[in-house]
Every structure is written in structure tokens, then in C-alpha cells.
N, C-alpha and C. Protein backbone atom coordinates (compact mmCIF):
# COMPACT_ATOMS: atom_id res chain seq x y z
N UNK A 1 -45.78 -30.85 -19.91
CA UNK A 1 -45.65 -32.25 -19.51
C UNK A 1 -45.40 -32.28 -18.00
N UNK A 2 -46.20 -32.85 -17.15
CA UNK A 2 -45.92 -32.60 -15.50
C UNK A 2 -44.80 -33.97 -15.82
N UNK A 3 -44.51 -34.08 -14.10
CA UNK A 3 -43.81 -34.98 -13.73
C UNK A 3 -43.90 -36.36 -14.23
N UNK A 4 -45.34 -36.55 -13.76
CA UNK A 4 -45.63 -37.98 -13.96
C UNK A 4 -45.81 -38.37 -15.56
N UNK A 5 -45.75 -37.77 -16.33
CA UNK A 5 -45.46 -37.79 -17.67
C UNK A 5 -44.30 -38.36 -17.99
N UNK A 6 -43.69 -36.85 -17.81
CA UNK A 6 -42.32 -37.20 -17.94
C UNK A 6 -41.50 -38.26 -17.49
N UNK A 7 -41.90 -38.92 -16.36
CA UNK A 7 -41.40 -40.24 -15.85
C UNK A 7 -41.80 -41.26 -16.45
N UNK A 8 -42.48 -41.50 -17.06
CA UNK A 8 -43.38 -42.54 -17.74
C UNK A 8 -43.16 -42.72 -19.10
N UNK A 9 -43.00 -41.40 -19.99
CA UNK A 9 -42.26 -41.15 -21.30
C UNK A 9 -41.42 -41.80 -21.56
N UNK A 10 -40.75 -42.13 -22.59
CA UNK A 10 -39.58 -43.21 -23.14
C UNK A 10 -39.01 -42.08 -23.87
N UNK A 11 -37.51 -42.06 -24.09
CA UNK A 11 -36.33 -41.54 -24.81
C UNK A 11 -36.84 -40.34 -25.69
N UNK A 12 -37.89 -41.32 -26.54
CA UNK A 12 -37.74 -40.54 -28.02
C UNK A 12 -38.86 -39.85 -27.68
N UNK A 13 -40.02 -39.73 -26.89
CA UNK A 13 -41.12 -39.12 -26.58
C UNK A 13 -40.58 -38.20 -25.87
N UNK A 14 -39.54 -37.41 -24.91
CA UNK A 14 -39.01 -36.34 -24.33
C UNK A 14 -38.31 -35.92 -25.63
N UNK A 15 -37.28 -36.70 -26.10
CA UNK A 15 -37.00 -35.63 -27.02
C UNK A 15 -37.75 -34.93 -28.17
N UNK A 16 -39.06 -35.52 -28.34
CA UNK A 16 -39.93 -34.91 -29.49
C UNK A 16 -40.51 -33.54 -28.61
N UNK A 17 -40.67 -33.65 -27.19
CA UNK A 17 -40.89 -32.67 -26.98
C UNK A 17 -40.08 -31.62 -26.63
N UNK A 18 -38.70 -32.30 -26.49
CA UNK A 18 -37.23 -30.79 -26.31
C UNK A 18 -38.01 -30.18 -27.67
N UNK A 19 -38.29 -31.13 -28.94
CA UNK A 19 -37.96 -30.28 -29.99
C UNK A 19 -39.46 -29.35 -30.43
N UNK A 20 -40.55 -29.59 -29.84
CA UNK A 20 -41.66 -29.22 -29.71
C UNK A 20 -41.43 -27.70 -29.05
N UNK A 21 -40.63 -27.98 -27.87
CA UNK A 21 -40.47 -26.91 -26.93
C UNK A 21 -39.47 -25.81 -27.72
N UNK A 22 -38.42 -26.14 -28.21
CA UNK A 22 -37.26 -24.96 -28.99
C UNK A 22 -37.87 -24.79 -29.84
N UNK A 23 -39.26 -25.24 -30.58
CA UNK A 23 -39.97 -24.83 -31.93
C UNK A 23 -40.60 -23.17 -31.56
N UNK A 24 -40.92 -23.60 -30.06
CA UNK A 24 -42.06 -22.38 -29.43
C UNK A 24 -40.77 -21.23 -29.17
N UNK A 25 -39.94 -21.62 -28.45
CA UNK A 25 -38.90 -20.56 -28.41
C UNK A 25 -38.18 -20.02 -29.35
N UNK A 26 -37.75 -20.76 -30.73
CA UNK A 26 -37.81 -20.13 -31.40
C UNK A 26 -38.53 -19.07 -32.12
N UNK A 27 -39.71 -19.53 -32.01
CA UNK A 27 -40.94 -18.45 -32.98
C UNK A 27 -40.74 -17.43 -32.04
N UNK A 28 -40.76 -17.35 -31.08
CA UNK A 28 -40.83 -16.17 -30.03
C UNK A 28 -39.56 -15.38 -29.69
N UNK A 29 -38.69 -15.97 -29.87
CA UNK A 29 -37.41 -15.16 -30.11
C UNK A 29 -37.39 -14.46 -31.96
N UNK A 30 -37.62 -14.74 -33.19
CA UNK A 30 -38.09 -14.81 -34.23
C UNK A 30 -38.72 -12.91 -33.96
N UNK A 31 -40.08 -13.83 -33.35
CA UNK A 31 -41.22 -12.01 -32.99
C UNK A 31 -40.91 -11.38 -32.48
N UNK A 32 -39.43 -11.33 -31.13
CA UNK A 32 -39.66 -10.51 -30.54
C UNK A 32 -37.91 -9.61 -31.29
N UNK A 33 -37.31 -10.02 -31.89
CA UNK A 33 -36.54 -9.61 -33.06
C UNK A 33 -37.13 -9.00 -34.02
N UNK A 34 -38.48 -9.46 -34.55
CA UNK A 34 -39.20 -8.32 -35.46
C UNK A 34 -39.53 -7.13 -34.97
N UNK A 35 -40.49 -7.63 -33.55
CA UNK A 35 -40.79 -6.27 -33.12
C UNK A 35 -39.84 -5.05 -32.13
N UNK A 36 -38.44 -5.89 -32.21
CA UNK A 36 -37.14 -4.44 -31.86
C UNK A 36 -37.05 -3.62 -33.13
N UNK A 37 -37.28 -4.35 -34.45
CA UNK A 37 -36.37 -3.98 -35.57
C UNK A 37 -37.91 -2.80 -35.65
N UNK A 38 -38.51 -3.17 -35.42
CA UNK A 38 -39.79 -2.26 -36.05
C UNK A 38 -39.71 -0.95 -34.66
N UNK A 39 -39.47 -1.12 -33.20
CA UNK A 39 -39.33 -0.06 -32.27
C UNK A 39 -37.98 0.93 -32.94
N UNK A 40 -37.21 -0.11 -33.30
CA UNK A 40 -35.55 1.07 -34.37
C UNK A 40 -36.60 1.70 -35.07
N UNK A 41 -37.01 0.95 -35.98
CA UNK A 41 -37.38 2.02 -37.16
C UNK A 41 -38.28 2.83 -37.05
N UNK A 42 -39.25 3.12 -35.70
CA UNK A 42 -39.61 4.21 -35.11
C UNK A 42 -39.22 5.38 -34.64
N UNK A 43 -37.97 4.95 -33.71
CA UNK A 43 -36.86 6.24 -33.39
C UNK A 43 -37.40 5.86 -31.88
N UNK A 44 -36.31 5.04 -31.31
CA UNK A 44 -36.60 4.38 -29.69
C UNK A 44 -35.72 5.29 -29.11
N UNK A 45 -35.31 6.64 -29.33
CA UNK A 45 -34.67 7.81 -28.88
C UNK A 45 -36.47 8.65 -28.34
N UNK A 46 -37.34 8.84 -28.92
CA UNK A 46 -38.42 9.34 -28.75
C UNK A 46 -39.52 8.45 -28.10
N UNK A 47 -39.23 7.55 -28.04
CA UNK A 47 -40.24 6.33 -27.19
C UNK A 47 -39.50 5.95 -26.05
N UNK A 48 -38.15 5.98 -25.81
CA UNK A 48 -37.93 5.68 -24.59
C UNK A 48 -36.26 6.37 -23.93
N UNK A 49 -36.08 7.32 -24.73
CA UNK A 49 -34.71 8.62 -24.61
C UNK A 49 -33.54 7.14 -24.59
N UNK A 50 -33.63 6.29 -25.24
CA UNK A 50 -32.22 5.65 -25.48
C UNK A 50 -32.14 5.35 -27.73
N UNK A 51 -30.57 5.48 -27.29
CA UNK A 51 -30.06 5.55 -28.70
C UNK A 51 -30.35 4.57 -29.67
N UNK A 52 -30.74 3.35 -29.33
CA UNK A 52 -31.30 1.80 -29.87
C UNK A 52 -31.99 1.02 -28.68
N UNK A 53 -32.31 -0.02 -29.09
CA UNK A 53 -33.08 -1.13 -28.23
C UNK A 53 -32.06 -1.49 -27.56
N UNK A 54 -30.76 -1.88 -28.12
CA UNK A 54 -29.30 -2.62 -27.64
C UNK A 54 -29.54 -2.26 -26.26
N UNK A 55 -29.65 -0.93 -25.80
CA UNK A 55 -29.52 -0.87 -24.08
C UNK A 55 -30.45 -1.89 -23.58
């Protein structure tokens, strides 16, 4: 949404898109939690010499 959107938008039309927007960040926080759990269960000691992803 540029500026001039957003200025022009009314109340409930920004907030449909806060919630549009935390939909996308969620899914992507979601995948990128799958794909740590799947680098663990590889052995991220041999892919990158640390003990877990946590570092």
C-alpha cells in the first residue's frame, strides 16, 4: 500500500490490511520454524559446527 493509499484509506481498510500483513508474517515465521526443526533433525553440528540452530 504506498502512501497515497494509505492516506486515502478509511479505519477499517488499514486495519484489514495490518491483518492481511501479520497473515504473511505469520506463514513465514510458521516455515521458517519448520525448516530449523528439519536443519536439528539433520545434525546442524555437521552443517554448520554449532550444537543447535539456537546459536
Amino acid at each position: 500500500m504506498d502512501r497515497e493509499a494509505v492516506w486515502q484509506a478509511d479505519a477499517a481498510a488499514l486495519a484489514d490490511r495490518v491483518v492481511s500483513l501479520l497473515t504473511v508474517v505469520r506463514s513465514a515465521e510458521a516455515e521458517i520454524g519448520a525448516l530449523l526443526v528439519e536443519i536439528e533433525s539433520r545434525g546442524v553440528m555437521e552443517l554448520f559446527g554449532y550444537r543447535s540452530t539456537a546459536r
